[in-house]
Protein backbone atom coordinates (compact mmCIF):
# COMPACT_ATOMS: atom_id res chain seq x y z
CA UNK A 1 -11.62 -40.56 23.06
CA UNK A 2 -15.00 -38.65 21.85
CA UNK A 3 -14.24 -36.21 23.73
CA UNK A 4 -11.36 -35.58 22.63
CA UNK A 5 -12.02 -35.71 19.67
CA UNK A 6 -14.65 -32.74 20.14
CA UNK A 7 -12.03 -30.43 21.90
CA UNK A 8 -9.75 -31.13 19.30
CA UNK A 9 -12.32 -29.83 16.91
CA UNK A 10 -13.37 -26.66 18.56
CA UNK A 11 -10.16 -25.99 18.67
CA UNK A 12 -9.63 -26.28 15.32
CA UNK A 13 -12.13 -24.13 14.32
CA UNK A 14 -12.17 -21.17 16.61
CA UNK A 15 -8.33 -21.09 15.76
CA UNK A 16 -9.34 -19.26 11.92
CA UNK A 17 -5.86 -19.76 9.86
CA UNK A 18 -6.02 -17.09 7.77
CA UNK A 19 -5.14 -13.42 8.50
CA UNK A 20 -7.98 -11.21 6.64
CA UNK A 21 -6.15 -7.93 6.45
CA UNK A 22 -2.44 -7.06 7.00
CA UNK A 23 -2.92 -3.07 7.42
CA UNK A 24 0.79 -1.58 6.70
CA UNK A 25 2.05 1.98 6.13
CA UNK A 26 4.44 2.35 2.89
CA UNK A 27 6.78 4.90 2.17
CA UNK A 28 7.18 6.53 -1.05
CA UNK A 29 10.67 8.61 -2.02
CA UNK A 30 9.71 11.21 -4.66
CA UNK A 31 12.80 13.86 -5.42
CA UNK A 32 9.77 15.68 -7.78
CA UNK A 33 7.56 16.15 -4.93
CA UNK A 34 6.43 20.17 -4.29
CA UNK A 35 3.41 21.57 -2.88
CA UNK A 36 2.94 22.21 -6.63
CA UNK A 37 2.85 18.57 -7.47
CA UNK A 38 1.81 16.97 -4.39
CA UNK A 39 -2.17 17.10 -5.75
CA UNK A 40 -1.21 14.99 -9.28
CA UNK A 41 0.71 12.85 -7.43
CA UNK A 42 -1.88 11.75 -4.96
CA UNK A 43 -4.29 11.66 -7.85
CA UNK A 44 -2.27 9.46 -9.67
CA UNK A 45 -1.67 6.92 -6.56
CA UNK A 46 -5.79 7.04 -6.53
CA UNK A 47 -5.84 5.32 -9.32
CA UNK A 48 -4.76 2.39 -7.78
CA UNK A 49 -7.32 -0.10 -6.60
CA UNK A 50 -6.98 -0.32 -2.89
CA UNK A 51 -5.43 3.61 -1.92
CA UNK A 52 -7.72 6.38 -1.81
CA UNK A 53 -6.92 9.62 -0.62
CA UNK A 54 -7.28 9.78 3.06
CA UNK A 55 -4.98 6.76 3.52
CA UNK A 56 -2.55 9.52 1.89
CA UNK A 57 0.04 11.55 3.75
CA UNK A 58 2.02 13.94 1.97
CA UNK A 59 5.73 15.51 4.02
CA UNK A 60 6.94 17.64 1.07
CA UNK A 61 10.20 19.37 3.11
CA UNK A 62 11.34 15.27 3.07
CA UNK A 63 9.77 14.54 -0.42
CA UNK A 64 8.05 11.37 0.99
CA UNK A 65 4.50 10.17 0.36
CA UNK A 66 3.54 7.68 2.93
CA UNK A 67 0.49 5.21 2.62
CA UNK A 68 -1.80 3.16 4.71
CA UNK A 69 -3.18 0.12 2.65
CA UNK A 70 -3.79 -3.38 3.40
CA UNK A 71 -0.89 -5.69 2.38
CA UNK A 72 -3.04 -8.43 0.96
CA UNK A 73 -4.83 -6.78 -1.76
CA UNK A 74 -1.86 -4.32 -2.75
CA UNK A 75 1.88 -4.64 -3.84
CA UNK A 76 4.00 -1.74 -2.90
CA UNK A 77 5.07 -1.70 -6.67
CA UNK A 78 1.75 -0.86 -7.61
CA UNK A 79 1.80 2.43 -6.04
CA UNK A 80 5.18 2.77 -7.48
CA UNK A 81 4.39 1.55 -11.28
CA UNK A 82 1.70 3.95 -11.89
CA UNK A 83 4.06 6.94 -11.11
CA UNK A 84 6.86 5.96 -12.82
CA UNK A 85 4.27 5.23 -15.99
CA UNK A 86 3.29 9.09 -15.43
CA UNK A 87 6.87 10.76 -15.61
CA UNK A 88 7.50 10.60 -11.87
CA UNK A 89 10.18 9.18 -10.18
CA UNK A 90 9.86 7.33 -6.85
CA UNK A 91 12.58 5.65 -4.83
CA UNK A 92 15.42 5.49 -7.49
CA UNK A 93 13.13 4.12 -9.91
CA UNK A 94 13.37 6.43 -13.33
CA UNK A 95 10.41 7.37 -15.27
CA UNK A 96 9.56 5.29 -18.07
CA UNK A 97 9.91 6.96 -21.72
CA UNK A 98 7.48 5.96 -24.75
């Protein structure tokens, strides 16, 4: 019965429960997006805690902006408020006006 017991908890704990990263690639719609624009746009999406500039691809003949970030420390509406608070607007989502 000890014993297993003692499998039963080595088991346990070498089987970790929780994931620690969930590494995902978003994709951002952008009508806006030029080669003009494509530099305040990625500086904008830098502001957000968890995206930083290499994790940024820009494909400006399909107006998309994809990103790399990990899934449990960022919301894809994160990426998508702080453009649409700075006049831009990404998948269907209109600029806000003040």
């Amino acid at each position: 019965m000890m014993r297993l017991f003692c499998l039963l908890c080595l088991f346990l704990s070498c089987a970790g429960g929780c994931r620690q990263s969930d590494v995902r690639t978003m994709e951002l719609n952008i009508p806006s997006l030029t080669a003009e624009t494509a530099g305040s746009v990625v500086a904008q999406l830098c502001k957000v805690s968890g995206i930083t500039a290499p994790n940024i691809k820009a494909d400006i003949a399909q107006k998309k902006i994809y990103i790399t970030y990990d899934s449990m420390n960022l919301a894809r509406k994160n990426a998508e408020l702080i453009l649409v608070e700075n006049g831009i607007e990404v998948n269907g989502i209109k600029p806000t006006v003040k």
